[in-house]
PDB file of N, CA and C in Angstrom:
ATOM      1  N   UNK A   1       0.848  -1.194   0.000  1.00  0.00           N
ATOM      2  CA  UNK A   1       0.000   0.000   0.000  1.00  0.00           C
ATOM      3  C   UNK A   1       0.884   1.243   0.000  1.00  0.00           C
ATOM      4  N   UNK A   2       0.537   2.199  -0.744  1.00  0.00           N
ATOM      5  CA  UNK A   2       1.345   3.234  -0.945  1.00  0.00           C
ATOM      6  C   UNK A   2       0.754   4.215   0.284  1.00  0.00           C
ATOM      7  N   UNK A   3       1.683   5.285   0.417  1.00  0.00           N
ATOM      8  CA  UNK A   3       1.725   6.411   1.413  1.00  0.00           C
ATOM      9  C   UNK A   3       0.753   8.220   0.712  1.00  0.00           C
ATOM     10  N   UNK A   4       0.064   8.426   0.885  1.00  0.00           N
ATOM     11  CA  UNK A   4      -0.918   9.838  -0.266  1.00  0.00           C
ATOM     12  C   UNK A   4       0.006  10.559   0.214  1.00  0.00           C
ATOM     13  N   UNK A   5       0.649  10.896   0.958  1.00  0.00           N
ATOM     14  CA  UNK A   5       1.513  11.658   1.468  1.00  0.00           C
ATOM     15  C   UNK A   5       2.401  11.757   0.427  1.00  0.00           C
ATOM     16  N   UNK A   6       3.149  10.547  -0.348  1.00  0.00           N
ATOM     17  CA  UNK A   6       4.514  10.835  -1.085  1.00  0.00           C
ATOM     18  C   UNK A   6       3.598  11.232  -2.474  1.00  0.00           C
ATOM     19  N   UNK A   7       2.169  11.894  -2.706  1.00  0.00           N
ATOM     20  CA  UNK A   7       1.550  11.979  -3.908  1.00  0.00           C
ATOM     21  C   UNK A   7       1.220  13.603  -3.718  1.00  0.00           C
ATOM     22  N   UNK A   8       1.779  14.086  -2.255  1.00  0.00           N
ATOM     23  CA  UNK A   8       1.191  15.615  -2.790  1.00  0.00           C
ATOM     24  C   UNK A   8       1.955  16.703  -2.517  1.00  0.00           C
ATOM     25  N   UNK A   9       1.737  17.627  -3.443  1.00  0.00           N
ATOM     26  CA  UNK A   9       3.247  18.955  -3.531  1.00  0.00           C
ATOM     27  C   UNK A   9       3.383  19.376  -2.327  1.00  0.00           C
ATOM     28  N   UNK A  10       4.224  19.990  -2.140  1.00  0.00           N
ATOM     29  CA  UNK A  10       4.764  21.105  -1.032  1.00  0.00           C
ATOM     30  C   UNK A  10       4.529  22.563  -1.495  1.00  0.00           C
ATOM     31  N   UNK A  11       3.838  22.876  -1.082  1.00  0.00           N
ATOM     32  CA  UNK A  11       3.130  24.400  -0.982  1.00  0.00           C
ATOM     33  C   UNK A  11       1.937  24.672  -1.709  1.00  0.00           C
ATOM     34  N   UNK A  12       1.588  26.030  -1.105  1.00  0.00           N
ATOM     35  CA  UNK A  12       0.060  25.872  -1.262  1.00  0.00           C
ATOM     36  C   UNK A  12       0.118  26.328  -2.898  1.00  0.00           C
ATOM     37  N   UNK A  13       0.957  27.106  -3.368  1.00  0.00           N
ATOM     38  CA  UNK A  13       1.105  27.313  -5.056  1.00  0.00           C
ATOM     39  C   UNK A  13       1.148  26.162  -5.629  1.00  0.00           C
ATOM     40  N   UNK A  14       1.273  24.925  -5.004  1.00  0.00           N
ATOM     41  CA  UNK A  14       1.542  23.852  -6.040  1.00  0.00           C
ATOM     42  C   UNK A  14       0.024  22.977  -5.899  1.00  0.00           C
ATOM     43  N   UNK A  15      -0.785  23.143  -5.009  1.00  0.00           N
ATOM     44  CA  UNK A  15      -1.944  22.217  -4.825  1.00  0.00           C
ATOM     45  C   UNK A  15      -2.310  21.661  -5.715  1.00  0.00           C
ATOM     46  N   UNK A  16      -3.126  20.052  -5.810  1.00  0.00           N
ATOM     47  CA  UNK A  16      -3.179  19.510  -6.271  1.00  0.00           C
ATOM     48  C   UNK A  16      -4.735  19.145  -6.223  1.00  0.00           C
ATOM     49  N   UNK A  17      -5.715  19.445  -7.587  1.00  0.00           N
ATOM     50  CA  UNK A  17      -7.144  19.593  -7.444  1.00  0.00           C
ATOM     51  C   UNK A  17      -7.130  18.151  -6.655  1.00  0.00           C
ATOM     52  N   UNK A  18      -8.767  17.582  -6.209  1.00  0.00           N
ATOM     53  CA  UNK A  18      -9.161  16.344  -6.032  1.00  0.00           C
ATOM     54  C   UNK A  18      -8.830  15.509  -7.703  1.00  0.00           C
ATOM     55  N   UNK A  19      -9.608  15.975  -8.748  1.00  0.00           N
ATOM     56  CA  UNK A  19      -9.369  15.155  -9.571  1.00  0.00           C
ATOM     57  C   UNK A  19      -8.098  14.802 -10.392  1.00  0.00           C
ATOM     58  N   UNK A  20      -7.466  16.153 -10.202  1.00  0.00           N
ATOM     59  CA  UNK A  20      -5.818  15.291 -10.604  1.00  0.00           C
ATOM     60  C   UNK A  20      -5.218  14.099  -9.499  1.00  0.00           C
ATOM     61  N   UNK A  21      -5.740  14.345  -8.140  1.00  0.00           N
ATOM     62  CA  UNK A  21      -4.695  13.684  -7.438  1.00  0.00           C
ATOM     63  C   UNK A  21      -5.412  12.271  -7.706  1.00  0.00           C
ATOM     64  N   UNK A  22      -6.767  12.102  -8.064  1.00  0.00           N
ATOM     65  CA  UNK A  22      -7.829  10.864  -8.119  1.00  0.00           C
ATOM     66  C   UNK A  22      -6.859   9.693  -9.620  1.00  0.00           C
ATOM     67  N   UNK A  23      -7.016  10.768 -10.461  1.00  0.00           N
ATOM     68  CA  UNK A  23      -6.101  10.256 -11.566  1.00  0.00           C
ATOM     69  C   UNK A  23      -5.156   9.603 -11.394  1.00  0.00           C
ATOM     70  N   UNK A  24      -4.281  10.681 -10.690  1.00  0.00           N
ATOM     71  CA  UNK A  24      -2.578   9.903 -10.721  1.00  0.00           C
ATOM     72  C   UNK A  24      -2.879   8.730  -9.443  1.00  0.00           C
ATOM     73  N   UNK A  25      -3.716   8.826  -8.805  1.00  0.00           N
ATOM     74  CA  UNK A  25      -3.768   7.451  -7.496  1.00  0.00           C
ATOM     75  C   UNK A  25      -4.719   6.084  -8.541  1.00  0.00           C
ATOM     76  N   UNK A  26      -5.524   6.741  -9.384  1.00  0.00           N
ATOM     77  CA  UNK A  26      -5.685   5.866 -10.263  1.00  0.00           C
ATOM     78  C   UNK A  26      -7.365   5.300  -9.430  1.00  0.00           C
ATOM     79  N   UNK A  27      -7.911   6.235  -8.559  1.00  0.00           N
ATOM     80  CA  UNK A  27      -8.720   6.140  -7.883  1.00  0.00           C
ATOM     81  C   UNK A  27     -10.001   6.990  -8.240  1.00  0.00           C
ATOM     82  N   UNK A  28     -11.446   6.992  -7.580  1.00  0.00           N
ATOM     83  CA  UNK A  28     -12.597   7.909  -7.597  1.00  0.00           C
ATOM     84  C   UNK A  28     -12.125   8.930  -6.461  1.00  0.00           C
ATOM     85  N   UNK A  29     -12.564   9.969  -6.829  1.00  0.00           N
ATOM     86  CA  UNK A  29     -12.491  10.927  -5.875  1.00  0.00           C
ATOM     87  C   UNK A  29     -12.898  10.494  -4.257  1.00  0.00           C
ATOM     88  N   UNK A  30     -13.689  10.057  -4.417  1.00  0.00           N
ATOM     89  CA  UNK A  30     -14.720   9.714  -3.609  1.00  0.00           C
ATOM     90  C   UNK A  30     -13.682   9.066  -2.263  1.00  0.00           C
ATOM     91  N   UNK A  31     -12.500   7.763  -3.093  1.00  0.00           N
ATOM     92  CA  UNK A  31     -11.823   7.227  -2.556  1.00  0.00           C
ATOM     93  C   UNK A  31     -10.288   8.060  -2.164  1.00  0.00           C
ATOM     94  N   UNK A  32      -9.976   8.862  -3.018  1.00  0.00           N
ATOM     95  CA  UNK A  32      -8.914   9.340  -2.650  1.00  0.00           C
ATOM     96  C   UNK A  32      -9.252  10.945  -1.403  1.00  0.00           C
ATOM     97  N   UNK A  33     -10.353  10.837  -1.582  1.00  0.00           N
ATOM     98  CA  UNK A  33     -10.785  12.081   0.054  1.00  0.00           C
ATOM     99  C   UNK A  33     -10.884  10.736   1.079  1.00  0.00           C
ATOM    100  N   UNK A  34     -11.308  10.591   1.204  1.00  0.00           N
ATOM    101  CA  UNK A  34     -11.043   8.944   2.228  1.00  0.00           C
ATOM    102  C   UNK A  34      -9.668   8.756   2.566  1.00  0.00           C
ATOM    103  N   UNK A  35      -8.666   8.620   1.534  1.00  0.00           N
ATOM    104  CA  UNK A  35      -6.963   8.330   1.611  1.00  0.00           C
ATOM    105  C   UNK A  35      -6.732   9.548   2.571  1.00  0.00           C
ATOM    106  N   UNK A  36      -7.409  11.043   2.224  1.00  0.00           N
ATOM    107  CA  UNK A  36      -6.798  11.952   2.744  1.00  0.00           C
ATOM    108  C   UNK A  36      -7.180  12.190   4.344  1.00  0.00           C
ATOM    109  N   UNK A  37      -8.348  12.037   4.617  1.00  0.00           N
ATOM    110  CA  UNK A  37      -9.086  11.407   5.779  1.00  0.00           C
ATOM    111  C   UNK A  37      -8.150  10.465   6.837  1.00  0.00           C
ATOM    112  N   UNK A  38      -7.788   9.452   6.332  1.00  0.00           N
ATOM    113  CA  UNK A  38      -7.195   8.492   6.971  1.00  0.00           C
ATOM    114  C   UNK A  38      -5.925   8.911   7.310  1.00  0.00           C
ATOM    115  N   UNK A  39      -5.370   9.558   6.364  1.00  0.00           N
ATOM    116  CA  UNK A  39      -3.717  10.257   6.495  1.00  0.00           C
ATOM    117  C   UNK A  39      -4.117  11.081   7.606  1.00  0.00           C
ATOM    118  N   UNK A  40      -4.818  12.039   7.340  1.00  0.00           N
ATOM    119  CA  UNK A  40      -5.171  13.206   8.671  1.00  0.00           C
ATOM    120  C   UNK A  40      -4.814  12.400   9.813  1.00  0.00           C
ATOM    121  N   UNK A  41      -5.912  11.510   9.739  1.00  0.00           N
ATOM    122  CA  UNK A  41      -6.462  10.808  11.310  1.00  0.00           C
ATOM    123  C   UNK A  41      -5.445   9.986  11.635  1.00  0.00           C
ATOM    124  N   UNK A  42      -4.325  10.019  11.117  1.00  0.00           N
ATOM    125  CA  UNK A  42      -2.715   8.919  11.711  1.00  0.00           C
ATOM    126  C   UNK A  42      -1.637  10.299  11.859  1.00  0.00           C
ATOM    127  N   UNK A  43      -2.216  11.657  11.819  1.00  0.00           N
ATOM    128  CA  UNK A  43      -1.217  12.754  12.082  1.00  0.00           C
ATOM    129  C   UNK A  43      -0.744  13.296  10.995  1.00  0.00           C
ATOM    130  N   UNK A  44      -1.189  12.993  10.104  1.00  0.00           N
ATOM    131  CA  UNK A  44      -0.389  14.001   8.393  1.00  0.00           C
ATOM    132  C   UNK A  44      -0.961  15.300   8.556  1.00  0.00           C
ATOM    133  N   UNK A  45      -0.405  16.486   8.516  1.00  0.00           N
ATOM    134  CA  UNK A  45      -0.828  17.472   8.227  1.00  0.00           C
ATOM    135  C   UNK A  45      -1.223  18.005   6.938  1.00  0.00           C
ATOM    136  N   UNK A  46      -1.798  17.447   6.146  1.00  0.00           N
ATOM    137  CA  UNK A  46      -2.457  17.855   4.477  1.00  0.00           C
ATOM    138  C   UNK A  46      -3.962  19.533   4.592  1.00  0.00           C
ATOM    139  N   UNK A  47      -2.675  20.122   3.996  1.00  0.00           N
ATOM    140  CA  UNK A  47      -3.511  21.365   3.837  1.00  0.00           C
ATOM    141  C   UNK A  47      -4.503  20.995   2.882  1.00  0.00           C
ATOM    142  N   UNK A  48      -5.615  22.644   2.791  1.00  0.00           N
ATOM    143  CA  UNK A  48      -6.389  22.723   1.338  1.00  0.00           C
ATOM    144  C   UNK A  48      -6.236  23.696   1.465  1.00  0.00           C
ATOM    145  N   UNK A  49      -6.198  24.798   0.075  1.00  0.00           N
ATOM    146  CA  UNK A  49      -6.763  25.804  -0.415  1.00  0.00           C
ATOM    147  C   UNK A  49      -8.180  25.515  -1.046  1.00  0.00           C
ATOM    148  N   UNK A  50      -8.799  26.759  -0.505  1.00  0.00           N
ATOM    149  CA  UNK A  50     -10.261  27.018  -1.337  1.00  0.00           C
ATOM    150  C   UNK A  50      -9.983  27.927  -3.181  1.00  0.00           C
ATOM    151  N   UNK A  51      -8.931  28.367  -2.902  1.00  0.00           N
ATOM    152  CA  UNK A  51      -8.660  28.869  -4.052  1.00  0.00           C
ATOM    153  C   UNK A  51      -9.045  28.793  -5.628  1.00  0.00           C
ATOM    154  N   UNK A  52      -9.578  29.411  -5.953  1.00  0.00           N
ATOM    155  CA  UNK A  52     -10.210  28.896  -7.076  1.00  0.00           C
ATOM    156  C   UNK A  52      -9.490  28.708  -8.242  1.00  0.00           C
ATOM    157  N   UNK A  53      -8.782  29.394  -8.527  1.00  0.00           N
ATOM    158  CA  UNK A  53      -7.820  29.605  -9.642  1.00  0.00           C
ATOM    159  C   UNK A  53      -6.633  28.021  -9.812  1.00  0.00           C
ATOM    160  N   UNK A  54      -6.575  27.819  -8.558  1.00  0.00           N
ATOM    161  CA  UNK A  54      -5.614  26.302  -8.147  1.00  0.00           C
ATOM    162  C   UNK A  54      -5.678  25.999  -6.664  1.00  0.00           C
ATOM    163  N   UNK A  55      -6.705  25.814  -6.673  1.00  0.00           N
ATOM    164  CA  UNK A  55      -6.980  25.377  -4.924  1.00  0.00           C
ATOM    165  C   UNK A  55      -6.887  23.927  -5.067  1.00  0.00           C
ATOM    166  N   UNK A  56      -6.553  23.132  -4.106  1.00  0.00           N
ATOM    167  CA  UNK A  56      -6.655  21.873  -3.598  1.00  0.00           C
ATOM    168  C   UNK A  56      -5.735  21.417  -2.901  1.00  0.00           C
ATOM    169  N   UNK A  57      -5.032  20.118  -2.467  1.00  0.00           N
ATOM    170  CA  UNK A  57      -4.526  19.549  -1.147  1.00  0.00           C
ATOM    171  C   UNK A  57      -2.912  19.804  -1.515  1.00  0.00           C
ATOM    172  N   UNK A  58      -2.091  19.886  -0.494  1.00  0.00           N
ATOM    173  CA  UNK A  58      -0.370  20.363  -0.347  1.00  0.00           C
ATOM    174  C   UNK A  58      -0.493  19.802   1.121  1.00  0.00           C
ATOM    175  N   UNK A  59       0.993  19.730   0.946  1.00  0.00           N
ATOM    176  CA  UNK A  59       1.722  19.655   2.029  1.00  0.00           C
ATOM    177  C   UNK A  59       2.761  21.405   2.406  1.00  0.00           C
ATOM    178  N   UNK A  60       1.926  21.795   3.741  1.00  0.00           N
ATOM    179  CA  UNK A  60       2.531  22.554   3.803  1.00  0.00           C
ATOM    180  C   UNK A  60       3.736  23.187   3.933  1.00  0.00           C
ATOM    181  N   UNK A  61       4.606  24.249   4.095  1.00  0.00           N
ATOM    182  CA  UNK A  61       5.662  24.662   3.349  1.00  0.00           C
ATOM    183  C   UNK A  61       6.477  25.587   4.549  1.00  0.00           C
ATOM    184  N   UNK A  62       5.244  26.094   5.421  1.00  0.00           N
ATOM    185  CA  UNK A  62       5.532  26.722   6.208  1.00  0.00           C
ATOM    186  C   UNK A  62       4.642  26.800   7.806  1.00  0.00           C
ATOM    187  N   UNK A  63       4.914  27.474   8.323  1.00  0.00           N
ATOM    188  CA  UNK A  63       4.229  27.842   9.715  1.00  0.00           C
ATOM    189  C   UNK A  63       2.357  28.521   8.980  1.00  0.00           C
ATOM    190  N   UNK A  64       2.832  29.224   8.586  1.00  0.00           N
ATOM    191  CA  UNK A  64       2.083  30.497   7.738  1.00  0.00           C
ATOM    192  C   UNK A  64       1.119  29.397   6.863  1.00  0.00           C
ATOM    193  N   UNK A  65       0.749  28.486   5.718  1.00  0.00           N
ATOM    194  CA  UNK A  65       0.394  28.070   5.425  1.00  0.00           C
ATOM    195  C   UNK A  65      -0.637  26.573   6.131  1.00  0.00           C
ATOM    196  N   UNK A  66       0.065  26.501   7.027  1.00  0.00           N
ATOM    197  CA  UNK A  66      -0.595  25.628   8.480  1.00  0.00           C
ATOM    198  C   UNK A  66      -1.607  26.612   8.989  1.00  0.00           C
ATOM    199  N   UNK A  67      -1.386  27.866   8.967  1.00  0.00           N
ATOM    200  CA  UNK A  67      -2.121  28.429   9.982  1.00  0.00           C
ATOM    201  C   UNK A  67      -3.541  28.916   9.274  1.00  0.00           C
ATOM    202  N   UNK A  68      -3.166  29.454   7.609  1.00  0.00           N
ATOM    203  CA  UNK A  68      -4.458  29.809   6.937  1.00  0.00           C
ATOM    204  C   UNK A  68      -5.061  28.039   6.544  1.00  0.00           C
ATOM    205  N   UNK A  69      -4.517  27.634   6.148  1.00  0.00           N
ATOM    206  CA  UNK A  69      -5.683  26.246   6.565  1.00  0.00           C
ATOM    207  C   UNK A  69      -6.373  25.931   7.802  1.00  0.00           C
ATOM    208  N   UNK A  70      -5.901  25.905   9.000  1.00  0.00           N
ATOM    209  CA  UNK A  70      -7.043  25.911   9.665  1.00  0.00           C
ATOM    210  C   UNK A  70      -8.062  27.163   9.904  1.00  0.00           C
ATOM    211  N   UNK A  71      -7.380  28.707  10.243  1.00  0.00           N
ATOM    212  CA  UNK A  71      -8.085  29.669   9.864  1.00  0.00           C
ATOM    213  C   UNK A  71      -9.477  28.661   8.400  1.00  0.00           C
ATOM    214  N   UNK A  72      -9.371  28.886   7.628  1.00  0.00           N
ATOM    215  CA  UNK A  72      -9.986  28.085   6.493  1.00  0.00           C
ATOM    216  C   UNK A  72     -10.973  26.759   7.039  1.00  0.00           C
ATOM    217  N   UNK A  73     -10.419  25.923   7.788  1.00  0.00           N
ATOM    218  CA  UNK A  73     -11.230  24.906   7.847  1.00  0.00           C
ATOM    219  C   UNK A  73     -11.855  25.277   8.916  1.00  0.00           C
ATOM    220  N   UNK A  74     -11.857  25.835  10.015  1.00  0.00           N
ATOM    221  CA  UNK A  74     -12.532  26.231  10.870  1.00  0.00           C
ATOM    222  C   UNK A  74     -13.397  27.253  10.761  1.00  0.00           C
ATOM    223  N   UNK A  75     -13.458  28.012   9.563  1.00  0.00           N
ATOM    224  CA  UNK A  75     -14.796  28.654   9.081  1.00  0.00           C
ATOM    225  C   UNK A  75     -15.525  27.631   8.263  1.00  0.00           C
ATOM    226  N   UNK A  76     -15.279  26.871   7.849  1.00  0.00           N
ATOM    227  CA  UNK A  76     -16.345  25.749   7.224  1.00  0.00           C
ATOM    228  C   UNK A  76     -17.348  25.262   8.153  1.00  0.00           C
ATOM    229  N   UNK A  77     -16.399  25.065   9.491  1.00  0.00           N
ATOM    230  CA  UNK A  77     -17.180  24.185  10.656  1.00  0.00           C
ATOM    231  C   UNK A  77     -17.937  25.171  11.227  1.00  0.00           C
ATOM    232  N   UNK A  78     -17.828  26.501  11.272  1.00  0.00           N
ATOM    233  CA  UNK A  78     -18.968  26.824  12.016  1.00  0.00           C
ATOM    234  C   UNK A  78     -19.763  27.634  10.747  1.00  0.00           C
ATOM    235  N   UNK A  79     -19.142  27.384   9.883  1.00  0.00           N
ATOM    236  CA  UNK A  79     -20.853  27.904   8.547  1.00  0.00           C
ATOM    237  C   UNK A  79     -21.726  26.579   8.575  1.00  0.00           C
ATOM    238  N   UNK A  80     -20.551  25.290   8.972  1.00  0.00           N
ATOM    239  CA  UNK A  80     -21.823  24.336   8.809  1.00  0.00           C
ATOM    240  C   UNK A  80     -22.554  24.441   9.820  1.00  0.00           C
ATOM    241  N   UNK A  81     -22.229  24.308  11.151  1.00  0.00           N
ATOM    242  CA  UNK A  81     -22.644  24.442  12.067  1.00  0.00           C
ATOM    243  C   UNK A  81     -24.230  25.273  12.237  1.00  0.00           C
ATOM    244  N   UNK A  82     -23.627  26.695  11.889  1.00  0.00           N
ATOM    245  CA  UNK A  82     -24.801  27.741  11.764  1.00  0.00           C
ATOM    246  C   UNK A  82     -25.940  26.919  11.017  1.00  0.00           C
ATOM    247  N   UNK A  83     -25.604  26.653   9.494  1.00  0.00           N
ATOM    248  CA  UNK A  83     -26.387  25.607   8.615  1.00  0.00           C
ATOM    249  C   UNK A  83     -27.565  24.914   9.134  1.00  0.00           C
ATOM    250  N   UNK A  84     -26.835  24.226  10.267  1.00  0.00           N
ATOM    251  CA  UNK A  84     -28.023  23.181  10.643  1.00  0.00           C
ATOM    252  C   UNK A  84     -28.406  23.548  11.666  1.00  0.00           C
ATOM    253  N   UNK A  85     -28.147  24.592  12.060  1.00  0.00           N
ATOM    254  CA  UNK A  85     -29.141  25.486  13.879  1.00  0.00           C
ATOM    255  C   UNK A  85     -30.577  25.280  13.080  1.00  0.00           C
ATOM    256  N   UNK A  86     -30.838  25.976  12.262  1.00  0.00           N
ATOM    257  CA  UNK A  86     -32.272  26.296  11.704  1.00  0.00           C
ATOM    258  C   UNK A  86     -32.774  24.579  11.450  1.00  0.00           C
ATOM    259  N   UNK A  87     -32.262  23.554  11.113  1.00  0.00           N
ATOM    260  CA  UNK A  87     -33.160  22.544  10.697  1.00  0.00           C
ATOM    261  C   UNK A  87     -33.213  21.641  12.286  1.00  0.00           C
ATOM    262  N   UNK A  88     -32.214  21.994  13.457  1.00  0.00           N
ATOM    263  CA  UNK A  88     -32.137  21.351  14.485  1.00  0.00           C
ATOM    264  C   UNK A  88     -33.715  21.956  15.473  1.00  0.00           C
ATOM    265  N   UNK A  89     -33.489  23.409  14.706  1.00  0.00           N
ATOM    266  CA  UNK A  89     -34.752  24.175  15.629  1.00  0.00           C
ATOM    267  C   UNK A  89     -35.839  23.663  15.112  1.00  0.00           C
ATOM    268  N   UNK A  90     -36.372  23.087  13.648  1.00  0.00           N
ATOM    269  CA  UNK A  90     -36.989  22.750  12.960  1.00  0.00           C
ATOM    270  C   UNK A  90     -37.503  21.213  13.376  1.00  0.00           C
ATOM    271  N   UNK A  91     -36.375  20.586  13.864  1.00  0.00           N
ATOM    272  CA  UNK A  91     -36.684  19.173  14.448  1.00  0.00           C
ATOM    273  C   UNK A  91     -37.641  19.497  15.882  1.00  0.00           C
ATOM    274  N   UNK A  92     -37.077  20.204  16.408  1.00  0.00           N
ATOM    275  CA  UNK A  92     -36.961  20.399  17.880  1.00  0.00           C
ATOM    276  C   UNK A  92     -38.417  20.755  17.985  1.00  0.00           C
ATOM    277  N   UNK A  93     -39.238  21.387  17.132  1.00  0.00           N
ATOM    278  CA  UNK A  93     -40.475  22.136  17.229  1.00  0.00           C
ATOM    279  C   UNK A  93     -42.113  21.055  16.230  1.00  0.00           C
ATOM    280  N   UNK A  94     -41.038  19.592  16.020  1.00  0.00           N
ATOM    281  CA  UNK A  94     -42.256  18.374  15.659  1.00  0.00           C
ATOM    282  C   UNK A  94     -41.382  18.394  14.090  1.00  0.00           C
ATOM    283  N   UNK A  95     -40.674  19.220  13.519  1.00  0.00           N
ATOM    284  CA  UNK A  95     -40.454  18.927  12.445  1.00  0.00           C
ATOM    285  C   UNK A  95     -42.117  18.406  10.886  1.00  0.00           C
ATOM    286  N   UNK A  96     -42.824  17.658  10.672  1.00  0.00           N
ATOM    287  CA  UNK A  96     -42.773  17.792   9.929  1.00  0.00           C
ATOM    288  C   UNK A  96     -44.500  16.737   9.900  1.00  0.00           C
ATOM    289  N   UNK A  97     -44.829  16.340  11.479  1.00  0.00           N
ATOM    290  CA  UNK A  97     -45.263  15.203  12.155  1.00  0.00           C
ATOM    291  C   UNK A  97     -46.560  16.330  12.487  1.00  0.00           C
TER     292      UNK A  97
END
């Protein structure tokens, strides 16, 4: 079994979309966010950019690039968060019954 780690650039200029990295692993997307998942959860630090122009997964490069990824992922978690207040209040009040 290979390592996703030895499959992704160093710095956030070099990111690597989901579907290129799906390609070269020779995998579905589906499966290679899973690879990246699992790497996380054994201690890999694998950034993302949201970037549109060339956003996707690196290995970071610096202090500075560690830090706007989580800055970054930690506004996801509480937009999702916010997200589902309204359908939790929605449950909470019979939902639909």
């Amino acid at each position: 079994m290979f390592n996703i780690v030895d499959f992704l650039p160093v710095g956030e200029e070099n990111a690597i979309t989901m579907t290129e990295l799906a390609i070269i692993l020779n995998c579905s997307k589906r499966e290679a966010r899973a690879l990246i998942y699992e790497a996380r959860c054994k201690g890999a630090v694998i950034c993302s950019s949201p970037d549109s122009a060339k956003g996707g997964y690196f290995l970071p490069k610096n202090n500075d690039e560690v830090r706007r990824f989580i800055m970054f992922a930690e506004h996801r978690i509480n937009s999702t968060k916010e997200a589902t207040r309204s359908a939790k209040k929605f449950l909470k009040k019979g939902g639909f019954s």
